[in-house]
PDB file of N, CA and C in Angstrom:
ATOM      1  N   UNK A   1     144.486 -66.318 -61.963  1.00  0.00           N
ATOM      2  CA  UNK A   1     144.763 -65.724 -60.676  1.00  0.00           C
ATOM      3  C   UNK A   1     146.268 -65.497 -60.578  1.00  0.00           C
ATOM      4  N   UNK A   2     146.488 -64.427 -60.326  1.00  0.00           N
ATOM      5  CA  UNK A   2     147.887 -63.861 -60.099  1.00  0.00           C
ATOM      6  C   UNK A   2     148.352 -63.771 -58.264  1.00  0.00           C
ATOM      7  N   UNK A   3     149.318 -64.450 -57.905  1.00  0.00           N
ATOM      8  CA  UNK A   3     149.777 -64.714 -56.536  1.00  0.00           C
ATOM      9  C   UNK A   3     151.161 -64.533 -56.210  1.00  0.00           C
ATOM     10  N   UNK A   4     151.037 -63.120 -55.299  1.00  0.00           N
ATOM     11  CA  UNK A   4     152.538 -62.634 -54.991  1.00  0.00           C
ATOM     12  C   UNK A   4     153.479 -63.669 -54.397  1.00  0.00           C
ATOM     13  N   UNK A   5     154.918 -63.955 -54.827  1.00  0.00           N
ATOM     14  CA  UNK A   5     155.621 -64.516 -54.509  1.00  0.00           C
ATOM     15  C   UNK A   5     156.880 -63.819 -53.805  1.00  0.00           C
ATOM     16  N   UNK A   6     157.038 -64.014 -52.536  1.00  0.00           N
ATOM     17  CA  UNK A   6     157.914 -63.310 -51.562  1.00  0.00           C
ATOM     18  C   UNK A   6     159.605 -63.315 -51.992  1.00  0.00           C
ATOM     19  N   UNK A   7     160.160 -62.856 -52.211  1.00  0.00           N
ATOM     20  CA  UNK A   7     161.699 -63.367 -52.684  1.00  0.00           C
ATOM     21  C   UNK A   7     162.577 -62.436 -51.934  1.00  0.00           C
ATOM     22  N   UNK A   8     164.014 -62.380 -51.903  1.00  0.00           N
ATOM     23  CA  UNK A   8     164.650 -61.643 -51.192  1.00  0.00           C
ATOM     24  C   UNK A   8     166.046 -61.828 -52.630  1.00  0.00           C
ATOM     25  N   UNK A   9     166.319 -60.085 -52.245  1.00  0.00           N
ATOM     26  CA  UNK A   9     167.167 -59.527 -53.192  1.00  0.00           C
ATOM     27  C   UNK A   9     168.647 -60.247 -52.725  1.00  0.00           C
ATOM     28  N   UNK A  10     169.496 -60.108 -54.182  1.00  0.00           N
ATOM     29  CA  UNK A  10     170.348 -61.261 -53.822  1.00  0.00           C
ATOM     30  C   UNK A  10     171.927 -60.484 -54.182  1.00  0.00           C
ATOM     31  N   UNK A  11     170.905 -59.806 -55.597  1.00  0.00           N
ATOM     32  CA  UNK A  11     172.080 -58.634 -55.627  1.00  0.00           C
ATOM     33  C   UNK A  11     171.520 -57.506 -56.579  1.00  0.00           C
ATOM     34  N   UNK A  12     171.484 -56.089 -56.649  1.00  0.00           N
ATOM     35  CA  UNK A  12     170.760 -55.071 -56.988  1.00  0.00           C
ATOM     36  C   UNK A  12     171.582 -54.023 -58.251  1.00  0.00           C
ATOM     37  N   UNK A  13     171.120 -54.011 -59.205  1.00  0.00           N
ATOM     38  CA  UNK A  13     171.772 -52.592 -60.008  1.00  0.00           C
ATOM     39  C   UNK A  13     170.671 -51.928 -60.365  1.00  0.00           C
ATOM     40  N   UNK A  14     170.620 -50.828 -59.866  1.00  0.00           N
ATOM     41  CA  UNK A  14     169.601 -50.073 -59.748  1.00  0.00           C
ATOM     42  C   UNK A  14     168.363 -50.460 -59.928  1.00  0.00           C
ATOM     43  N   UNK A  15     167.462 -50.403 -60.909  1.00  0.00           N
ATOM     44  CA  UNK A  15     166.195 -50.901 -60.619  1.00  0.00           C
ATOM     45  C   UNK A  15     166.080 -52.028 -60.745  1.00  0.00           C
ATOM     46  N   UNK A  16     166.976 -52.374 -61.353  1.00  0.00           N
ATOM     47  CA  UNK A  16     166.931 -54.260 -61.304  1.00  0.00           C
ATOM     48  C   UNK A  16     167.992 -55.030 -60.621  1.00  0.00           C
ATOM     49  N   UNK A  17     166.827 -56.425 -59.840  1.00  0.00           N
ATOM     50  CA  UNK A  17     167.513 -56.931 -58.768  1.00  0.00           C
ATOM     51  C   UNK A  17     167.298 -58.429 -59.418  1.00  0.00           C
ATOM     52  N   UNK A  18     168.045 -59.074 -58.814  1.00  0.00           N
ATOM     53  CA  UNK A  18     168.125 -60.391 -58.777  1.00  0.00           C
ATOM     54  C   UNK A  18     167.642 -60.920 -57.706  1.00  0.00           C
ATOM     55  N   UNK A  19     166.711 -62.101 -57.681  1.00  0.00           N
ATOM     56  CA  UNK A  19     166.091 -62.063 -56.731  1.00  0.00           C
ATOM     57  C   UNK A  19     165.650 -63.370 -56.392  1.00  0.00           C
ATOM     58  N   UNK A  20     165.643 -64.227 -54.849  1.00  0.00           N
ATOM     59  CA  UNK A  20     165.946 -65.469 -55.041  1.00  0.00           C
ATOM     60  C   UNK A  20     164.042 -66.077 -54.171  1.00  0.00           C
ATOM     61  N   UNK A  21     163.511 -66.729 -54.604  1.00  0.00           N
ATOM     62  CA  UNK A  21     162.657 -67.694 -53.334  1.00  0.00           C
ATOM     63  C   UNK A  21     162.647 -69.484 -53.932  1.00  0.00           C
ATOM     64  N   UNK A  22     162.987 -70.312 -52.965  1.00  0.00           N
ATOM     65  CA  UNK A  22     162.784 -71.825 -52.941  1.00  0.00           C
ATOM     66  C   UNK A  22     164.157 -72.295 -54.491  1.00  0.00           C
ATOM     67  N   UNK A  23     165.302 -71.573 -53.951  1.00  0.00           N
ATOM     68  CA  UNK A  23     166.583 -72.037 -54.917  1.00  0.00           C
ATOM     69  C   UNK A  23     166.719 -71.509 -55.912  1.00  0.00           C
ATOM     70  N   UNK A  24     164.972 -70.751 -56.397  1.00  0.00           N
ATOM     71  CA  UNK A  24     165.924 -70.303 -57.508  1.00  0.00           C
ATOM     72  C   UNK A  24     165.542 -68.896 -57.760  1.00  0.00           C
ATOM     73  N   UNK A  25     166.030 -68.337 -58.857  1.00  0.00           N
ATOM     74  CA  UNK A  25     166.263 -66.744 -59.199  1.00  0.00           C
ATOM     75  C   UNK A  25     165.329 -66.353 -60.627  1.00  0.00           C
ATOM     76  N   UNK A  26     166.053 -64.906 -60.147  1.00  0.00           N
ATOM     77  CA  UNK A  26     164.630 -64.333 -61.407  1.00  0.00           C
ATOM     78  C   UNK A  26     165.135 -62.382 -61.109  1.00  0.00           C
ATOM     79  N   UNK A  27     165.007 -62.190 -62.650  1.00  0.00           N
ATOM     80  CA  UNK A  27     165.612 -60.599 -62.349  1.00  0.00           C
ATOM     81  C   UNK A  27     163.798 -60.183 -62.309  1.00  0.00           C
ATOM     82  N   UNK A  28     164.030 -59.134 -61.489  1.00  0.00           N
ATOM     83  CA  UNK A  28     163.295 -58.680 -60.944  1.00  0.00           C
ATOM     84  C   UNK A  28     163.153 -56.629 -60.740  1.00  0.00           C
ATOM     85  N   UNK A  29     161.980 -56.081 -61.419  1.00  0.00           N
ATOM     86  CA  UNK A  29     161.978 -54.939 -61.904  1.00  0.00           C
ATOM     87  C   UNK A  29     161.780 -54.349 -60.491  1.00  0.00           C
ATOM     88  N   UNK A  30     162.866 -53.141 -60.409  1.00  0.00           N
ATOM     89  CA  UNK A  30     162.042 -52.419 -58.911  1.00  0.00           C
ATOM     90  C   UNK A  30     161.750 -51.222 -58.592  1.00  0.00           C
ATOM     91  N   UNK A  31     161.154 -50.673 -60.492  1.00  0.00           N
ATOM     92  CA  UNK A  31     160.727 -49.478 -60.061  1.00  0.00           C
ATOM     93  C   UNK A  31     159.543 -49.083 -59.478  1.00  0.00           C
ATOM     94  N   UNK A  32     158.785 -49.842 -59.048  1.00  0.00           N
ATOM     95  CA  UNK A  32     157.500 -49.312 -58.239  1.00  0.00           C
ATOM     96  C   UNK A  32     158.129 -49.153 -56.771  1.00  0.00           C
ATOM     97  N   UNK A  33     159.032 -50.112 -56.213  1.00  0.00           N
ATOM     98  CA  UNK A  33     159.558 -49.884 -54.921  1.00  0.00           C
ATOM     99  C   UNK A  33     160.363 -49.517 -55.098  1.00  0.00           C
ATOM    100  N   UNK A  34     161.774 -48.873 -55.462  1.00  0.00           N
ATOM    101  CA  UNK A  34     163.210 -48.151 -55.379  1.00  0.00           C
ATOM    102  C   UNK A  34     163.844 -49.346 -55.686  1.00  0.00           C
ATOM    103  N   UNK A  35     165.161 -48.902 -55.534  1.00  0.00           N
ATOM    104  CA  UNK A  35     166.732 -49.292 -55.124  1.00  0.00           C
ATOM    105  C   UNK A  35     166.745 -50.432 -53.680  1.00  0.00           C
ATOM    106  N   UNK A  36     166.632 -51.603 -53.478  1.00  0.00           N
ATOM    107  CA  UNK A  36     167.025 -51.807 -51.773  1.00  0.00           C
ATOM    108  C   UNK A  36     168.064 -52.825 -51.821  1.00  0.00           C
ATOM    109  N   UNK A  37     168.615 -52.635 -50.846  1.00  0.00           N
ATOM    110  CA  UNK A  37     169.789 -53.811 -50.388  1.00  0.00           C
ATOM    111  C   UNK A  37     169.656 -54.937 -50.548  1.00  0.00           C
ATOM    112  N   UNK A  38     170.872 -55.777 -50.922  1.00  0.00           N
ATOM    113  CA  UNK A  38     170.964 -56.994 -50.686  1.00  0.00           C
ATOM    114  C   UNK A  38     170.594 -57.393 -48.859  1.00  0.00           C
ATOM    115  N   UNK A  39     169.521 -58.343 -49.515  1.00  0.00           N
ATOM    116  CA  UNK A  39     169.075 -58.871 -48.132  1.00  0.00           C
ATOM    117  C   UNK A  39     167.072 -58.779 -48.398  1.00  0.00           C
ATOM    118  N   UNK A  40     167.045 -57.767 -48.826  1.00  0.00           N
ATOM    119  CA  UNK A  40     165.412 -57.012 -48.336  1.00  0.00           C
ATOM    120  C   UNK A  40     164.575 -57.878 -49.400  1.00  0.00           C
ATOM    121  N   UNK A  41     163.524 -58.134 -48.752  1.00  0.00           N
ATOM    122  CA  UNK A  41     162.452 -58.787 -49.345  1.00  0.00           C
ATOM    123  C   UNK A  41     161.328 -58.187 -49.769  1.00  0.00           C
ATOM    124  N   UNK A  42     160.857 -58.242 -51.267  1.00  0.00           N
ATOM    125  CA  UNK A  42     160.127 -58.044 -51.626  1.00  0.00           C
ATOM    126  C   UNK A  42     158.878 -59.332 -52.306  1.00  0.00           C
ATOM    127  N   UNK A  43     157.679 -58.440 -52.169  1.00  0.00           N
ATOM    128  CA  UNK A  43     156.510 -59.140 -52.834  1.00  0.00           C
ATOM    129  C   UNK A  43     156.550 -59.200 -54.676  1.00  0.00           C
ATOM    130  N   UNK A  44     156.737 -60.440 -55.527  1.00  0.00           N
ATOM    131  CA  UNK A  44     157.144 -60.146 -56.522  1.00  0.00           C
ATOM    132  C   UNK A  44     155.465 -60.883 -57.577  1.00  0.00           C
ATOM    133  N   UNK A  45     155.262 -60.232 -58.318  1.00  0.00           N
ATOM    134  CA  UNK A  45     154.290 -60.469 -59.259  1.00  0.00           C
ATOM    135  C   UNK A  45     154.502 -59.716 -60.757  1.00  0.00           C
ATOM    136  N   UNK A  46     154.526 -61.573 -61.418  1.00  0.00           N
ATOM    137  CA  UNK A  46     155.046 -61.031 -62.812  1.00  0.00           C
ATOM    138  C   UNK A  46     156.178 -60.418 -62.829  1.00  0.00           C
ATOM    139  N   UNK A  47     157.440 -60.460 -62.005  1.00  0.00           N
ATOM    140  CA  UNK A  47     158.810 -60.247 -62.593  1.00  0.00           C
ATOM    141  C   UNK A  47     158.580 -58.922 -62.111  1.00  0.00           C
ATOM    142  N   UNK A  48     157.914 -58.138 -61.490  1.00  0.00           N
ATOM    143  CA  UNK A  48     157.376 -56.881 -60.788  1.00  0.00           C
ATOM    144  C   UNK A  48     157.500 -57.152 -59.479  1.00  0.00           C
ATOM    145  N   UNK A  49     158.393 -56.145 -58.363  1.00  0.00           N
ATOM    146  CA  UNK A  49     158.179 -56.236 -57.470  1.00  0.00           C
ATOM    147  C   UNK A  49     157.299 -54.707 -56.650  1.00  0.00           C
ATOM    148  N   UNK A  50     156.065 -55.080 -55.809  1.00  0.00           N
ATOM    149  CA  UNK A  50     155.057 -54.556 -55.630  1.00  0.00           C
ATOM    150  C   UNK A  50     154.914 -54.066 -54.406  1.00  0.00           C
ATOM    151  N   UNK A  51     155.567 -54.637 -53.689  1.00  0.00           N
ATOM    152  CA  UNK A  51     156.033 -54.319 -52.120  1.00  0.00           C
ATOM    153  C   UNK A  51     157.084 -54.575 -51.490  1.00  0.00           C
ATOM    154  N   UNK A  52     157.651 -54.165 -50.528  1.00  0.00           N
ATOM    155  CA  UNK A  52     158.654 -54.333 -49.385  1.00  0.00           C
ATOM    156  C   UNK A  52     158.331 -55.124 -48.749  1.00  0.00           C
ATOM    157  N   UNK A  53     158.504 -56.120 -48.174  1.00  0.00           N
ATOM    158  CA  UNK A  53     158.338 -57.094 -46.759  1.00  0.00           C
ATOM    159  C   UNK A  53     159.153 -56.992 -46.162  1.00  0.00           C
ATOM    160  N   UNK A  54     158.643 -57.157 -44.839  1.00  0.00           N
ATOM    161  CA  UNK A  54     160.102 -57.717 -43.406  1.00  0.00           C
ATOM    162  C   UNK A  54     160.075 -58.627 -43.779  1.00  0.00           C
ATOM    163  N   UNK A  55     161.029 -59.755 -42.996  1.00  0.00           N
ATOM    164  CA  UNK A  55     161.114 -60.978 -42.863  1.00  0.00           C
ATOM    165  C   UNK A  55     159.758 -61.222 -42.436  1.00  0.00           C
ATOM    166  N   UNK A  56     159.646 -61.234 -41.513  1.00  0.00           N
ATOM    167  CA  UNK A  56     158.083 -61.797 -40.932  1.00  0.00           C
ATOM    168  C   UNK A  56     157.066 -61.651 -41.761  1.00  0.00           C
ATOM    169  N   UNK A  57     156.697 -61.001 -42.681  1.00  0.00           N
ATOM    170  CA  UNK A  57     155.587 -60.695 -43.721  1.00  0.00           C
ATOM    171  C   UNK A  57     156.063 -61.945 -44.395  1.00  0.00           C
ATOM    172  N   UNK A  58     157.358 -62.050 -45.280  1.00  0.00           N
ATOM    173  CA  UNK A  58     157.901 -62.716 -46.092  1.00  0.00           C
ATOM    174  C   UNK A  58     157.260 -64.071 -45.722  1.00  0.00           C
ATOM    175  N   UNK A  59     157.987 -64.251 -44.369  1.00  0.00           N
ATOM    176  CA  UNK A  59     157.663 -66.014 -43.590  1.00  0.00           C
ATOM    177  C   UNK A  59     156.113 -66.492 -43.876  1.00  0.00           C
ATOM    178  N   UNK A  60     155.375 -65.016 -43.221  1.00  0.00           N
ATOM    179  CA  UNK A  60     153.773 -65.561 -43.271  1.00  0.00           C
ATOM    180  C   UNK A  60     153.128 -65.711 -44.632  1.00  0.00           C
ATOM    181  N   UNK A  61     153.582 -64.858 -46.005  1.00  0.00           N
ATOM    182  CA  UNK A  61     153.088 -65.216 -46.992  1.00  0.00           C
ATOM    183  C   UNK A  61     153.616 -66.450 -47.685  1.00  0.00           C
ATOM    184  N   UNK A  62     154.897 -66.862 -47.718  1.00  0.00           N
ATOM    185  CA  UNK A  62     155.597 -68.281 -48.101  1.00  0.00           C
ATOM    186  C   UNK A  62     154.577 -69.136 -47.213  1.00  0.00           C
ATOM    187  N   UNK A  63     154.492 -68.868 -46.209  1.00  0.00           N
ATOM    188  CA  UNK A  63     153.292 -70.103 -45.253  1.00  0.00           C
ATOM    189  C   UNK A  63     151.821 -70.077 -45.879  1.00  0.00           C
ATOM    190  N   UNK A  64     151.157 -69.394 -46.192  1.00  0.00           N
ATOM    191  CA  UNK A  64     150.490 -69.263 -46.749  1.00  0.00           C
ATOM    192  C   UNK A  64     150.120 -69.999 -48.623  1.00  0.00           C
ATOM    193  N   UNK A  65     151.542 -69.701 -49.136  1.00  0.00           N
ATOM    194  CA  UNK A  65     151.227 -69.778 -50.346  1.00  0.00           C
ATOM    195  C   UNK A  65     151.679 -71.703 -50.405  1.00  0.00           C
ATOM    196  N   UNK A  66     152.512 -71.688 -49.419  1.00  0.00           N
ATOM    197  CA  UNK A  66     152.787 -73.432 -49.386  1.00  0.00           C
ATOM    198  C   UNK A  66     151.553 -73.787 -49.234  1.00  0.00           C
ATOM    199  N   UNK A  67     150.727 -73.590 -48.149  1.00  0.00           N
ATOM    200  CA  UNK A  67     149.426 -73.865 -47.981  1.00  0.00           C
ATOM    201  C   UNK A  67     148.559 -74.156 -48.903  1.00  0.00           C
ATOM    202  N   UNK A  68     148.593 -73.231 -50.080  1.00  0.00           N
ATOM    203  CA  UNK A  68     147.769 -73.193 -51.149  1.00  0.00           C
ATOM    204  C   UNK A  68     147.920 -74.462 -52.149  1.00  0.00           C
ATOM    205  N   UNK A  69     149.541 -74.567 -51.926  1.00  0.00           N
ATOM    206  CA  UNK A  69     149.997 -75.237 -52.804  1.00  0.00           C
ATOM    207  C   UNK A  69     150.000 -76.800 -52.006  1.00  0.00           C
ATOM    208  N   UNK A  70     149.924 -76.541 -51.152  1.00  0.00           N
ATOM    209  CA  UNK A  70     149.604 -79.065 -50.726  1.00  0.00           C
ATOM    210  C   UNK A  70     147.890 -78.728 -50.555  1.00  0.00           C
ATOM    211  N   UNK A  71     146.965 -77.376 -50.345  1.00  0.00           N
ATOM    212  CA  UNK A  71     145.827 -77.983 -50.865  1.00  0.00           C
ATOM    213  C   UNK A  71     145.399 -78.467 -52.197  1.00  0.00           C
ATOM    214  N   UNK A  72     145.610 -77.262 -53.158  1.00  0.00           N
ATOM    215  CA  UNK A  72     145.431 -77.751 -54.509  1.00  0.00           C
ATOM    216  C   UNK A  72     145.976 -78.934 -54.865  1.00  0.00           C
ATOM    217  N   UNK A  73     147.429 -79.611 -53.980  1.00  0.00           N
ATOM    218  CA  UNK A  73     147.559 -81.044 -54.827  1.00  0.00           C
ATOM    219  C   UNK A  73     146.846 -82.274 -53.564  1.00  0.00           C
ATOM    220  N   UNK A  74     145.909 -81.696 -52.842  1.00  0.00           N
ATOM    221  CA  UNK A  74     145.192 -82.624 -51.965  1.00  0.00           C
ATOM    222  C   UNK A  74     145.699 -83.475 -50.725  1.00  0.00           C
ATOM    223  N   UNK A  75     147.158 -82.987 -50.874  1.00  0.00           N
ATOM    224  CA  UNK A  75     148.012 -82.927 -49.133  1.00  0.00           C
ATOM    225  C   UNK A  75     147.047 -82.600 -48.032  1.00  0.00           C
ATOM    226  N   UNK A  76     147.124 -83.449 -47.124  1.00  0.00           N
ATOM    227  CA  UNK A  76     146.568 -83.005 -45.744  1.00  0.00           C
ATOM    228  C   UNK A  76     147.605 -82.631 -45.060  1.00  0.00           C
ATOM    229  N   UNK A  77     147.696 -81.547 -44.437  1.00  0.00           N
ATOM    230  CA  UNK A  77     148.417 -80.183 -44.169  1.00  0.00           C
ATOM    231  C   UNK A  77     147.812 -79.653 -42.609  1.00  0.00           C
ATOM    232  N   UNK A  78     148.362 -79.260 -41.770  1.00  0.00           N
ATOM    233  CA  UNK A  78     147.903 -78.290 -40.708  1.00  0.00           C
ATOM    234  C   UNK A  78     147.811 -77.030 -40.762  1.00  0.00           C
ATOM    235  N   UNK A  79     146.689 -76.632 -41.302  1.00  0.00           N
ATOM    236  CA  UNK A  79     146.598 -75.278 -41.834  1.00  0.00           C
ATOM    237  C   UNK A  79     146.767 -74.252 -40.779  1.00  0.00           C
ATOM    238  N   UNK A  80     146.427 -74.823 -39.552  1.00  0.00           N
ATOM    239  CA  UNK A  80     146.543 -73.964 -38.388  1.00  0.00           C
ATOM    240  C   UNK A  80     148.179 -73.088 -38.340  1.00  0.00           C
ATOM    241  N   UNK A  81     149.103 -74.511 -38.624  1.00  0.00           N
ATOM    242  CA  UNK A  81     150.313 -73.773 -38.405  1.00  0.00           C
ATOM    243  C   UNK A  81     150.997 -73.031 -39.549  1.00  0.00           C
ATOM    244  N   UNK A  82     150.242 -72.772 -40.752  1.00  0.00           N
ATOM    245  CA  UNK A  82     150.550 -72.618 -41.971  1.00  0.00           C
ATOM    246  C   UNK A  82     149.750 -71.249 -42.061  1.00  0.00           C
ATOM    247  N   UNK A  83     148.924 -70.832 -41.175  1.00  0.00           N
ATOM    248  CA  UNK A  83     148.249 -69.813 -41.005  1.00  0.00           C
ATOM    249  C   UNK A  83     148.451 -69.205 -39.610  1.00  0.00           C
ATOM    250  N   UNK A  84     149.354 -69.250 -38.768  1.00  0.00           N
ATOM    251  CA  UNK A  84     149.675 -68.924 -37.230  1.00  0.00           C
ATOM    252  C   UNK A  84     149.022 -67.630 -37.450  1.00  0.00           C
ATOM    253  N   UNK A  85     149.700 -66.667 -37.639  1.00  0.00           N
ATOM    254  CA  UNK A  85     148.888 -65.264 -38.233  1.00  0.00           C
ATOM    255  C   UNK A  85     147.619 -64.780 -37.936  1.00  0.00           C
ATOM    256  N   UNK A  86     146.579 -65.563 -38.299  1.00  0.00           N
ATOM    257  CA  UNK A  86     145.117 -65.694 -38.507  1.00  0.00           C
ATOM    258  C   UNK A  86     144.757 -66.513 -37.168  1.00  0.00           C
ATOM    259  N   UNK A  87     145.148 -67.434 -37.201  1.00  0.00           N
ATOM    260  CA  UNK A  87     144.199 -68.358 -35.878  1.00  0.00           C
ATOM    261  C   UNK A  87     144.078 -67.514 -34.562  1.00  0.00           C
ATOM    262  N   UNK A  88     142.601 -67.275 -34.009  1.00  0.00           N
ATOM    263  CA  UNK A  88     142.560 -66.667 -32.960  1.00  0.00           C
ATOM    264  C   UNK A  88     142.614 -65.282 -33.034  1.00  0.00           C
ATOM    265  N   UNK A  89     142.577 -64.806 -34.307  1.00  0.00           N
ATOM    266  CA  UNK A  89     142.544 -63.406 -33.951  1.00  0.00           C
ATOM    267  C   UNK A  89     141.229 -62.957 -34.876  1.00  0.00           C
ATOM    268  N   UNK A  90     140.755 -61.918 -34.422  1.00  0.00           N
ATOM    269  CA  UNK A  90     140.111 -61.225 -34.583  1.00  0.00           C
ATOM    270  C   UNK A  90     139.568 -60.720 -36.005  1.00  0.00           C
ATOM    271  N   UNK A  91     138.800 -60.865 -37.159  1.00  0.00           N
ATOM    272  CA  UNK A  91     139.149 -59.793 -38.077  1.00  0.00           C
ATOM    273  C   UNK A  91     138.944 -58.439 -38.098  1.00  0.00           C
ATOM    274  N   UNK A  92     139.942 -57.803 -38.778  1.00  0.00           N
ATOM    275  CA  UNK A  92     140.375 -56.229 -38.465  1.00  0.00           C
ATOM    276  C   UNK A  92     139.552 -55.714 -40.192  1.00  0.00           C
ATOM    277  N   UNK A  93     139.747 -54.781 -39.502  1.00  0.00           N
ATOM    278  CA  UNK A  93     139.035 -53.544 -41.019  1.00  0.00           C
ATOM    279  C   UNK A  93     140.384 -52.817 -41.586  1.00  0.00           C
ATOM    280  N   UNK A  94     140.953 -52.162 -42.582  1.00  0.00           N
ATOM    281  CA  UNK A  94     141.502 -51.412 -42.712  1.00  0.00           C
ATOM    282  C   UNK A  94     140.998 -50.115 -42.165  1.00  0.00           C
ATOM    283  N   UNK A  95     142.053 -49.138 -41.667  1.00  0.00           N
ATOM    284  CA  UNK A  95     141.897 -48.133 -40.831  1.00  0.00           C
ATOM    285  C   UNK A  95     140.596 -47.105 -41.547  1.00  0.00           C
ATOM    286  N   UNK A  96     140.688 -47.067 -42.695  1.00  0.00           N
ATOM    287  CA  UNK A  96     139.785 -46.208 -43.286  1.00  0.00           C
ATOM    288  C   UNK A  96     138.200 -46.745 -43.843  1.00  0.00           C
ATOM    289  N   UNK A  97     138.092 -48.046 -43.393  1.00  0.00           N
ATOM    290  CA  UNK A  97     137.002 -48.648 -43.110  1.00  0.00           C
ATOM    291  C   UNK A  97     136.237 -48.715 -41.917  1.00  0.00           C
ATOM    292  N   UNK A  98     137.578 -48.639 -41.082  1.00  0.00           N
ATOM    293  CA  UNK A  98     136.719 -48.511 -39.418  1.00  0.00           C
ATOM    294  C   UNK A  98     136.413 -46.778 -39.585  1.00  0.00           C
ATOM    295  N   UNK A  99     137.055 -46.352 -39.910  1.00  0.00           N
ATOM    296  CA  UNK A  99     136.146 -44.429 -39.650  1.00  0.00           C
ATOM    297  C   UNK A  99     134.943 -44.672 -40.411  1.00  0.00           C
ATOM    298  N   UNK A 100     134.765 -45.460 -41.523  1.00  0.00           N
ATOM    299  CA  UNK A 100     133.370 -45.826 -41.829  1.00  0.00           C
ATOM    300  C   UNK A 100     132.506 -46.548 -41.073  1.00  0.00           C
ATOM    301  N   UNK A 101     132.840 -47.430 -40.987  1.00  0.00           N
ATOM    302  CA  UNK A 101     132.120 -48.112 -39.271  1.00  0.00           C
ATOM    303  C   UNK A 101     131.637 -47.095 -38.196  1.00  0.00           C
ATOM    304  N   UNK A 102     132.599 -46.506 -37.929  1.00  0.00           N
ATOM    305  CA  UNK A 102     132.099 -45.997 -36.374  1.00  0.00           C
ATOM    306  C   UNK A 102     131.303 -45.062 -36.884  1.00  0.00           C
ATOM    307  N   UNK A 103     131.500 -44.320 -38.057  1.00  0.00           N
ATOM    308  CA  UNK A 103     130.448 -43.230 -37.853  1.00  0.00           C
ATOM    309  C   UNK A 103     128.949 -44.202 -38.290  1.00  0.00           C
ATOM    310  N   UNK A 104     128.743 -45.238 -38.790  1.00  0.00           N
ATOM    311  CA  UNK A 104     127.457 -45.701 -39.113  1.00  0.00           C
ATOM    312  C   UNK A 104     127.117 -46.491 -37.660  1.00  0.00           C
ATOM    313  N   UNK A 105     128.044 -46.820 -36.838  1.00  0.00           N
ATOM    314  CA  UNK A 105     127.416 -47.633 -35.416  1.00  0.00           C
ATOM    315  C   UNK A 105     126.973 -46.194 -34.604  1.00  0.00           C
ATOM    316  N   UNK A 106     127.630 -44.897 -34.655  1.00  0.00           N
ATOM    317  CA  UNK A 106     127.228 -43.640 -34.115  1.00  0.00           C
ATOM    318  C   UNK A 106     125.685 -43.204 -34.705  1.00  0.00           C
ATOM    319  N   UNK A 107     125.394 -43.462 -35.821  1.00  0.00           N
ATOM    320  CA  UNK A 107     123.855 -42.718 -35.777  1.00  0.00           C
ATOM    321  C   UNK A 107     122.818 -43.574 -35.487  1.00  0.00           C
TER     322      UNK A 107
END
């Protein structure tokens, strides 16, 4: 299983960035996403970075992947707050799933 790791660029020459999460670094390829500033966070898999994040994406997947990581070593954890995101809401469809939906709740 392969699991994106959130990092934020630290310093950039063109497609390759340096790139930091939990102290430490890792060059990091960025031609699927461009060129971005020091500062901007990306989703990194395999030394590949695959997406852009805000901060807030960034926060909720690091919460998430900590999560993963004190279950697998059998930490009891409050998943609630490790998942804020999720609790209480709703699940959503991607947009081009709900035009599939509605037209099958329509006939």
């Amino acid at each position: 299983m392969c699991i994106g790791i959130p990092m934020q660029v630290v310093s950039c020459n063109g497609l390759l960035a340096r790139c930091e999460a939990d102290g430490e670094q890792q060059t990091v390829d960025l031609s699927l996403v461009g060129e971005l500033p020091v500062g901007s966070w990306v989703l990194v898999f395999l030394g590949s970075a695959r997406e852009q994040l805000t901060a807030e994406q960034a926060k909720e997947t690091v919460d998430a992947v900590n999560a993963l990581r004190s279950v697998m070593r059998g930490e009891s954890v409050d998943l609630d707050s490790l998942f804020a995101d999720l609790v209480d809401r709703k699940p959503q469809l991607p947009p081009h799933l709900r035009t599939y939906t509605d037209k099958l709740e329509e006939s």
